[in-house]
PDB file of N, CA and C in Angstrom:
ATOM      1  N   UNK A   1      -7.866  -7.615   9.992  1.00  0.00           N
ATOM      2  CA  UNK A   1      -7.359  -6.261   9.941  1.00  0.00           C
ATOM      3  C   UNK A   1      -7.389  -5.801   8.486  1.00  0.00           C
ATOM      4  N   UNK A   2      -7.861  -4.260   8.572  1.00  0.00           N
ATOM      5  CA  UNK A   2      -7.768  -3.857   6.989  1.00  0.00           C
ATOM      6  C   UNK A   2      -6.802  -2.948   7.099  1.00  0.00           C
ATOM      7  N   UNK A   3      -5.891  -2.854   6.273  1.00  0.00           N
ATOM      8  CA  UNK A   3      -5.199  -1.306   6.101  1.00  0.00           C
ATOM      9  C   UNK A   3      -4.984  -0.605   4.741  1.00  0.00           C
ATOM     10  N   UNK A   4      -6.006   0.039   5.015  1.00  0.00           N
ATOM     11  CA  UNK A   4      -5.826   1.736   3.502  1.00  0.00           C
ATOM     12  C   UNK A   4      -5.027   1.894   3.119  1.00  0.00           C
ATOM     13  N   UNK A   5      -4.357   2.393   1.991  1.00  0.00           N
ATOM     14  CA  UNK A   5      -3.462   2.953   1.622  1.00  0.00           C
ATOM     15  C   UNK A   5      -3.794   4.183   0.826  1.00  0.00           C
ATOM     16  N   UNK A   6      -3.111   5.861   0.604  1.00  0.00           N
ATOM     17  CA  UNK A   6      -3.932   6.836   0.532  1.00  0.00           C
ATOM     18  C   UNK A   6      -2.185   6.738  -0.508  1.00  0.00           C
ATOM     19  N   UNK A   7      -2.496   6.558  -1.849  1.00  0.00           N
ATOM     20  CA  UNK A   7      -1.114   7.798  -2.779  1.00  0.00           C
ATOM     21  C   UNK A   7      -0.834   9.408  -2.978  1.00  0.00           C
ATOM     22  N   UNK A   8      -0.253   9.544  -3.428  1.00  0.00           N
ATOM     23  CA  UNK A   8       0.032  11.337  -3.707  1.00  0.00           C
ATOM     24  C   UNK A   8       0.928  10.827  -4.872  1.00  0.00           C
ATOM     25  N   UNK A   9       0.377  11.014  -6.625  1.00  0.00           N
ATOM     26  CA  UNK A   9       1.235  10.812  -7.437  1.00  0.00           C
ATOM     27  C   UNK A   9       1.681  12.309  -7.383  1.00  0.00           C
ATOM     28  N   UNK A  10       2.939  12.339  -8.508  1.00  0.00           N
ATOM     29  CA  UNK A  10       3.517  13.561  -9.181  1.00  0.00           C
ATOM     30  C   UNK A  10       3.696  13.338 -10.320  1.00  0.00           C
ATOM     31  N   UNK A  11       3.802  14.159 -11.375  1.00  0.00           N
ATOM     32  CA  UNK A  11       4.184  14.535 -12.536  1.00  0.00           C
ATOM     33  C   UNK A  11       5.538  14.170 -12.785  1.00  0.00           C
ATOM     34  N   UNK A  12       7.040  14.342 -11.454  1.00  0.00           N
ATOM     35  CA  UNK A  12       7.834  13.786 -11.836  1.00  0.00           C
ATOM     36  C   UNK A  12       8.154  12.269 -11.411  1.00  0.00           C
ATOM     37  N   UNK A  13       7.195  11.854 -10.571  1.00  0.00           N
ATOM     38  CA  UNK A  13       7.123  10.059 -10.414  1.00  0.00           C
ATOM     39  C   UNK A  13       6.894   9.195 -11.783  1.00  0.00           C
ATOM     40  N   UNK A  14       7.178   7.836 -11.450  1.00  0.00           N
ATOM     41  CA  UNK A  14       6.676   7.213 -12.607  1.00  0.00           C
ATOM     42  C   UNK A  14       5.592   7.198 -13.118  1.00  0.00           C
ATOM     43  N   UNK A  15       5.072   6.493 -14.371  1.00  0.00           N
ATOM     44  CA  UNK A  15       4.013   6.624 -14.692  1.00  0.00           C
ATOM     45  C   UNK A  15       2.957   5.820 -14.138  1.00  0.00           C
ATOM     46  N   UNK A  16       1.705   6.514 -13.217  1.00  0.00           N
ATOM     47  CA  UNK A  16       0.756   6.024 -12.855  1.00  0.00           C
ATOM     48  C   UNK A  16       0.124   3.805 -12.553  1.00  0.00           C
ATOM     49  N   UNK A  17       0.011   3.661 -13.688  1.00  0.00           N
ATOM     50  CA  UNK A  17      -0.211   2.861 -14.597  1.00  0.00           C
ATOM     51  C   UNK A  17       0.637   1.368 -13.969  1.00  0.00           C
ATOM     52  N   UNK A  18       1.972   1.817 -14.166  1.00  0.00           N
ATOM     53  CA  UNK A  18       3.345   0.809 -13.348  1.00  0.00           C
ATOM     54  C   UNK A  18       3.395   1.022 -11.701  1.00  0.00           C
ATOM     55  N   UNK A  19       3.486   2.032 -11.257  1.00  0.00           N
ATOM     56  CA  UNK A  19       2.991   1.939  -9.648  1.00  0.00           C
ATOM     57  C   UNK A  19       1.664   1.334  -9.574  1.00  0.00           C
ATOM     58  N   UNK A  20       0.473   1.184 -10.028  1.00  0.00           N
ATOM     59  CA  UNK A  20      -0.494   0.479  -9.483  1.00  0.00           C
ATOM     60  C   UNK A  20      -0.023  -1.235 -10.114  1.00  0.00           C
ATOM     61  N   UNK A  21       0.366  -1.320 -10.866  1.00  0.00           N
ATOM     62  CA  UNK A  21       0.970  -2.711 -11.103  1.00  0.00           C
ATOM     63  C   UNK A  21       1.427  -2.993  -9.937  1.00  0.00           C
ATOM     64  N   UNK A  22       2.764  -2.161  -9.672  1.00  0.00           N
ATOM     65  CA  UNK A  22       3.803  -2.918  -8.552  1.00  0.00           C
ATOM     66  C   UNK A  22       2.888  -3.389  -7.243  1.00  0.00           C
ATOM     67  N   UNK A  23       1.743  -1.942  -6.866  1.00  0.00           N
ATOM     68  CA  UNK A  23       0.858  -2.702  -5.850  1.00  0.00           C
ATOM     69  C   UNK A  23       0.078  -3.423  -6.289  1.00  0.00           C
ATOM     70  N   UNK A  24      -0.295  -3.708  -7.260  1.00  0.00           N
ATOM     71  CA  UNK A  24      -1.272  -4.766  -7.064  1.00  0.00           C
ATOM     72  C   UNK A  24      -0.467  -6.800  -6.902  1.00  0.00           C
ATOM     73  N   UNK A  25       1.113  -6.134  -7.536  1.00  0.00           N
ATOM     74  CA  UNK A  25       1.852  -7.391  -7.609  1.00  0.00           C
ATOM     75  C   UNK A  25       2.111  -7.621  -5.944  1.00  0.00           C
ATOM     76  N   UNK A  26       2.371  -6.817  -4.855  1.00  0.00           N
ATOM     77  CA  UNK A  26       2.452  -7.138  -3.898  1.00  0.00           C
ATOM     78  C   UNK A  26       1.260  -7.417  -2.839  1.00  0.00           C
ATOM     79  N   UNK A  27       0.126  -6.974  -3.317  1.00  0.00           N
ATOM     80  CA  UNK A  27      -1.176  -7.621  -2.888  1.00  0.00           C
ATOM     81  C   UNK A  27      -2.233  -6.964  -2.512  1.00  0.00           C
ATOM     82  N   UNK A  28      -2.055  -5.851  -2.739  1.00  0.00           N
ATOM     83  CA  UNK A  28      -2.800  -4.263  -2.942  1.00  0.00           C
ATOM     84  C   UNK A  28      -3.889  -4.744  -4.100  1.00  0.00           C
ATOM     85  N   UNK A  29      -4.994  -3.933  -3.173  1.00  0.00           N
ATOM     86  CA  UNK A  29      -6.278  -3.963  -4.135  1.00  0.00           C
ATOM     87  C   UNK A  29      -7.258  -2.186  -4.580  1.00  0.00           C
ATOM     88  N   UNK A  30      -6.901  -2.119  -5.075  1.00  0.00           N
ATOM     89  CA  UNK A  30      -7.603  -0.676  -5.698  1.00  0.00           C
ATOM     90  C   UNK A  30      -8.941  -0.766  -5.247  1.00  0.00           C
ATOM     91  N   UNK A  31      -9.479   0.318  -4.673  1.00  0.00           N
ATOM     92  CA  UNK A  31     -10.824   0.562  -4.246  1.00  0.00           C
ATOM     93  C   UNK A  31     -11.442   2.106  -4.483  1.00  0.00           C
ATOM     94  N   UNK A  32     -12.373   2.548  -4.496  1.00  0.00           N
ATOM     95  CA  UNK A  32     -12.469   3.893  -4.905  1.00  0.00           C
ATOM     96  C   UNK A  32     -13.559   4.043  -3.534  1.00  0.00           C
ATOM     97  N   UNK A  33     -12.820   5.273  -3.315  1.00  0.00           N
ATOM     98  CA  UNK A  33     -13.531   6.505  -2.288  1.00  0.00           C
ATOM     99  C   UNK A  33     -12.727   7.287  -1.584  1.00  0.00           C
ATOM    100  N   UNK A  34     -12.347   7.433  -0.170  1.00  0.00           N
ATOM    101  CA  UNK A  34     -11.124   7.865   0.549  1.00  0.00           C
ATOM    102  C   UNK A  34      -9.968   7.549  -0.062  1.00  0.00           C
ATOM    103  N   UNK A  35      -9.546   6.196  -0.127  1.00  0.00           N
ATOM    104  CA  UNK A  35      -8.622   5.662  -0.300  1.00  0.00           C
ATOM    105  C   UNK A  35      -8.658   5.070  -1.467  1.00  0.00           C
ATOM    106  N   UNK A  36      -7.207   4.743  -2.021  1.00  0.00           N
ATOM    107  CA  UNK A  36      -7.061   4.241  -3.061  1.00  0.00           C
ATOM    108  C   UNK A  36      -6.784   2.765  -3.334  1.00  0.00           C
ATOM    109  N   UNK A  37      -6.074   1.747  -1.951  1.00  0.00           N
ATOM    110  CA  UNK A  37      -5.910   0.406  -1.646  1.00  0.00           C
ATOM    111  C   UNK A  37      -6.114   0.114  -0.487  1.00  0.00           C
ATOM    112  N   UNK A  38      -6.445  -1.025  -0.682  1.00  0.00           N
ATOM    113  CA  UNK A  38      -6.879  -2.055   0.462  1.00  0.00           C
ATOM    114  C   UNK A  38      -6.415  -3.197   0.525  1.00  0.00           C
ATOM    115  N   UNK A  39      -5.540  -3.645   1.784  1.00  0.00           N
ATOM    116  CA  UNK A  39      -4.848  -5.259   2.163  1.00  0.00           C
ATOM    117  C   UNK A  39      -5.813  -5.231   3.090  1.00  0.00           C
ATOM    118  N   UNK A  40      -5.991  -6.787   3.055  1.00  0.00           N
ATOM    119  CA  UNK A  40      -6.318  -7.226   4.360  1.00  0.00           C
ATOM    120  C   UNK A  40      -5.730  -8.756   4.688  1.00  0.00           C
ATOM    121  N   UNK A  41      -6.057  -8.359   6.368  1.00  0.00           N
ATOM    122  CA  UNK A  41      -4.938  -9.510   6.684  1.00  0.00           C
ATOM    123  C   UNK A  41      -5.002 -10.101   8.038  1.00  0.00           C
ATOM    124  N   UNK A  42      -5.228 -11.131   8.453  1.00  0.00           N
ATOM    125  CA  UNK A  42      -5.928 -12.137   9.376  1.00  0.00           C
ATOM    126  C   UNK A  42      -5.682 -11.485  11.018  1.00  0.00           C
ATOM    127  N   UNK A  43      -5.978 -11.762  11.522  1.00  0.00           N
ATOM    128  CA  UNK A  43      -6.106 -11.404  13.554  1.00  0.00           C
ATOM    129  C   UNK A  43      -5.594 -12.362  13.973  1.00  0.00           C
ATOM    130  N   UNK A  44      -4.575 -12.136  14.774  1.00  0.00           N
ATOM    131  CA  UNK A  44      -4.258 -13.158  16.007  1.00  0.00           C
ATOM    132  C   UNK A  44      -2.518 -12.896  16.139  1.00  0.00           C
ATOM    133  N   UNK A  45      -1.963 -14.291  16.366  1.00  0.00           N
ATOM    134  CA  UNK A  45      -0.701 -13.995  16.743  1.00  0.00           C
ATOM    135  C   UNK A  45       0.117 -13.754  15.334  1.00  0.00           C
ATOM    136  N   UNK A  46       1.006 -12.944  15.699  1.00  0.00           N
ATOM    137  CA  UNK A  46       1.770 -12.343  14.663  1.00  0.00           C
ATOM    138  C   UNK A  46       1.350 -11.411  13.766  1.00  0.00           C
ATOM    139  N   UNK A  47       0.466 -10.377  14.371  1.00  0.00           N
ATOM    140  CA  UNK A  47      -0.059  -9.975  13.211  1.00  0.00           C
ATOM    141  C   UNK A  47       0.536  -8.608  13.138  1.00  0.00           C
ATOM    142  N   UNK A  48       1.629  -7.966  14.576  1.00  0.00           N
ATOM    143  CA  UNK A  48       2.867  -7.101  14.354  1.00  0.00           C
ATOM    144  C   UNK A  48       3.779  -7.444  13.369  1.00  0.00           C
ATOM    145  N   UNK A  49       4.155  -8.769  13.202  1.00  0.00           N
ATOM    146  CA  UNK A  49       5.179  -8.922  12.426  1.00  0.00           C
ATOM    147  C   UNK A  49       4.591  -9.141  11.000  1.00  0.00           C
ATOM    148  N   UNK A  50       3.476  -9.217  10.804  1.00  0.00           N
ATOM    149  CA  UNK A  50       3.200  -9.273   9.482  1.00  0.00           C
ATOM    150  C   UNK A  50       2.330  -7.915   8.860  1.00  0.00           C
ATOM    151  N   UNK A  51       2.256  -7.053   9.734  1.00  0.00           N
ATOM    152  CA  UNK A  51       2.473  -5.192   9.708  1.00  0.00           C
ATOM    153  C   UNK A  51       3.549  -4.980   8.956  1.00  0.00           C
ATOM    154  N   UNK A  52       4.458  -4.890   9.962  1.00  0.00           N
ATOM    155  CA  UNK A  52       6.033  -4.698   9.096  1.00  0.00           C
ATOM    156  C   UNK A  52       6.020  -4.969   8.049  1.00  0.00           C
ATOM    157  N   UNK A  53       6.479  -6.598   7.753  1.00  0.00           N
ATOM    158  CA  UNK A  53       6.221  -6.922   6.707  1.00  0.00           C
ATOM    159  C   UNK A  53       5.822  -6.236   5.632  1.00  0.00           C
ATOM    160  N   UNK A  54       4.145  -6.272   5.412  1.00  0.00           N
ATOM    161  CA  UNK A  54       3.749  -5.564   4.624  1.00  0.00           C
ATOM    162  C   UNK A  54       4.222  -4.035   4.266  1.00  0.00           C
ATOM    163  N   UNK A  55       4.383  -3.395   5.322  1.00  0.00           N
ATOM    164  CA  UNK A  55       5.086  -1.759   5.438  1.00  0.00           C
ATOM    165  C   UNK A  55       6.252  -2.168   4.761  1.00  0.00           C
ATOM    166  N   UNK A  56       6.715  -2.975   5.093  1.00  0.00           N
ATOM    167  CA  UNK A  56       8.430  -2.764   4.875  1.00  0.00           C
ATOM    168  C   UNK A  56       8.464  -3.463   2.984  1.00  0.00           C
ATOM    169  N   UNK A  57       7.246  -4.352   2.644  1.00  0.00           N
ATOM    170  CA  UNK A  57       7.106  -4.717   1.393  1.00  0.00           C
ATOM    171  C   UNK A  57       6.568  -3.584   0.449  1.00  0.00           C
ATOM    172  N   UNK A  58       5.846  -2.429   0.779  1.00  0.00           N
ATOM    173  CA  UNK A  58       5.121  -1.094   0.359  1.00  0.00           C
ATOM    174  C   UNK A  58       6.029  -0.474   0.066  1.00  0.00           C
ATOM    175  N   UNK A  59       7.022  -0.034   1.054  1.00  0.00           N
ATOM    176  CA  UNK A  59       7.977   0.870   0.852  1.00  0.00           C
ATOM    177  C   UNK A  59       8.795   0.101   0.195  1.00  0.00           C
ATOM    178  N   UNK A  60       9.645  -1.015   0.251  1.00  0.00           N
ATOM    179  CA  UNK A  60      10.105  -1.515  -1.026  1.00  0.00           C
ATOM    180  C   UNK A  60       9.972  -0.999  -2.409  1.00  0.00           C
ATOM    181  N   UNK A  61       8.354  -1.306  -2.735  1.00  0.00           N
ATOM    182  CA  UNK A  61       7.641  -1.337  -4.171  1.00  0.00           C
ATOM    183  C   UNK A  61       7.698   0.148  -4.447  1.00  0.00           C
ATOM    184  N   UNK A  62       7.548   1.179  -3.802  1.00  0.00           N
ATOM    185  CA  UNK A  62       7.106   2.702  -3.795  1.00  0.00           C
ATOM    186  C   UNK A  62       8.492   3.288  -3.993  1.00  0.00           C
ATOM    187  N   UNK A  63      10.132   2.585  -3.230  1.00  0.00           N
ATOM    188  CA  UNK A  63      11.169   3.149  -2.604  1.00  0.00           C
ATOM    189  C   UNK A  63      11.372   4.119  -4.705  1.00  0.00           C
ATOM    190  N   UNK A  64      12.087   5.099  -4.819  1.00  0.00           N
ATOM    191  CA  UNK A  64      12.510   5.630  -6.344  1.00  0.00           C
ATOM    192  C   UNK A  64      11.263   6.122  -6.878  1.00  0.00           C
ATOM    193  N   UNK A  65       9.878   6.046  -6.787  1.00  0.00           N
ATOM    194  CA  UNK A  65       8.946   6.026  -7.683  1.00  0.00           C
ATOM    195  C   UNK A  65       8.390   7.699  -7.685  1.00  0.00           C
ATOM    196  N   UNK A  66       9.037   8.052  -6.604  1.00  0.00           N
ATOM    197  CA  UNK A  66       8.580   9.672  -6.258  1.00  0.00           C
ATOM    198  C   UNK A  66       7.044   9.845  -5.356  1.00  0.00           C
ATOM    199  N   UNK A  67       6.317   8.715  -5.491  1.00  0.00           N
ATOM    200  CA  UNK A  67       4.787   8.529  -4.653  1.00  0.00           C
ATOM    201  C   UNK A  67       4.887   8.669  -3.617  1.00  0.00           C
ATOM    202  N   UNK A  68       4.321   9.714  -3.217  1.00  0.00           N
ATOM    203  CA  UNK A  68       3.996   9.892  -1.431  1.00  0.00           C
ATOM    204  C   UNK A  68       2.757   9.141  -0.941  1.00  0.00           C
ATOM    205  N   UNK A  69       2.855   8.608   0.205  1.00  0.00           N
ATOM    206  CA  UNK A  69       1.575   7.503   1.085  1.00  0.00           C
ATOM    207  C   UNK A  69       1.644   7.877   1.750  1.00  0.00           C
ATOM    208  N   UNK A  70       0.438   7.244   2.462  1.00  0.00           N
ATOM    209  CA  UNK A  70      -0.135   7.230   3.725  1.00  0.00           C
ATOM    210  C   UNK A  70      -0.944   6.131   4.216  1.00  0.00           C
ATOM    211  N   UNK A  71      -0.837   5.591   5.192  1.00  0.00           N
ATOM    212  CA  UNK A  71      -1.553   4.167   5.727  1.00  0.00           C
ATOM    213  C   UNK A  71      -2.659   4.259   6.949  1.00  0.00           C
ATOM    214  N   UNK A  72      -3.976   3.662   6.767  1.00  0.00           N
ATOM    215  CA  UNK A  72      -4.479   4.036   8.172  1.00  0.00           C
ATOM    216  C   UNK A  72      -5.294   2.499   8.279  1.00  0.00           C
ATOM    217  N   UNK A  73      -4.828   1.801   9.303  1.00  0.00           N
ATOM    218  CA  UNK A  73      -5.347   0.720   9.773  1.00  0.00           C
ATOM    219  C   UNK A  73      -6.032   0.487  10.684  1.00  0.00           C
ATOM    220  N   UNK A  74      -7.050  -0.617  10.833  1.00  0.00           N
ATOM    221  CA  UNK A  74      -8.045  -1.128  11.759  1.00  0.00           C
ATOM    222  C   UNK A  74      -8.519  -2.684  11.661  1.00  0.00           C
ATOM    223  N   UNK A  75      -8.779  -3.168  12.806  1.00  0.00           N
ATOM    224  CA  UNK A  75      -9.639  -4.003  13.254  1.00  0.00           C
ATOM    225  C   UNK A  75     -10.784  -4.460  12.966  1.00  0.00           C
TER     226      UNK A  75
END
C-alpha cells in the first residue's frame, strides 16, 4: 500500500523546513509531482491498524503546526 500525502503550508505555520523534518522523522518521504509524501507500507493482516497508526502518527507530528493535509491511498 502507498499513501500520498498532499500539504497546504501558511505563512502563519511553522517554518517549512521543520515540518518536513518532523515528516521525514516519522517516515515520510518527499516526492515531487501531485503530491508532496509518500509512505509505504506492506499488505496483509493488519494493515487497518497500521493505517491508523500512521494517521494517528501524521496528525501527531502536524497537530500546532498550522499545515493543512490531505491523504489519498492505494493498493
Amino acid at each position: 500500500m502507498k499513501t500520498y500525502l498532499k500539504i497546504q503550508f501558511s505563512s502563519e505555520a511553522g517554518f517549512p523546513s521543520k515540518i518536513i523534518d518532523k515528516l521525514e522523522g516519522i517516515g515520510w518521504k518527499p516526492v515531487m509531482g501531485d503530491y508532496d509524501f509518500v509512505m509505504e507500507g506492506g499488505i496483509g493482516e493488519g494493515v487497518g491498524a497500521s493505517y491508523k497508526k500512521m494517521v494517528d502518527e501524521l496528525h501527531t507530528a502536524l497537530r500546532g503546526t498550522g499545515v493543512r493535509y490531505s491523504l489519498y491511498s492505494f493498493y
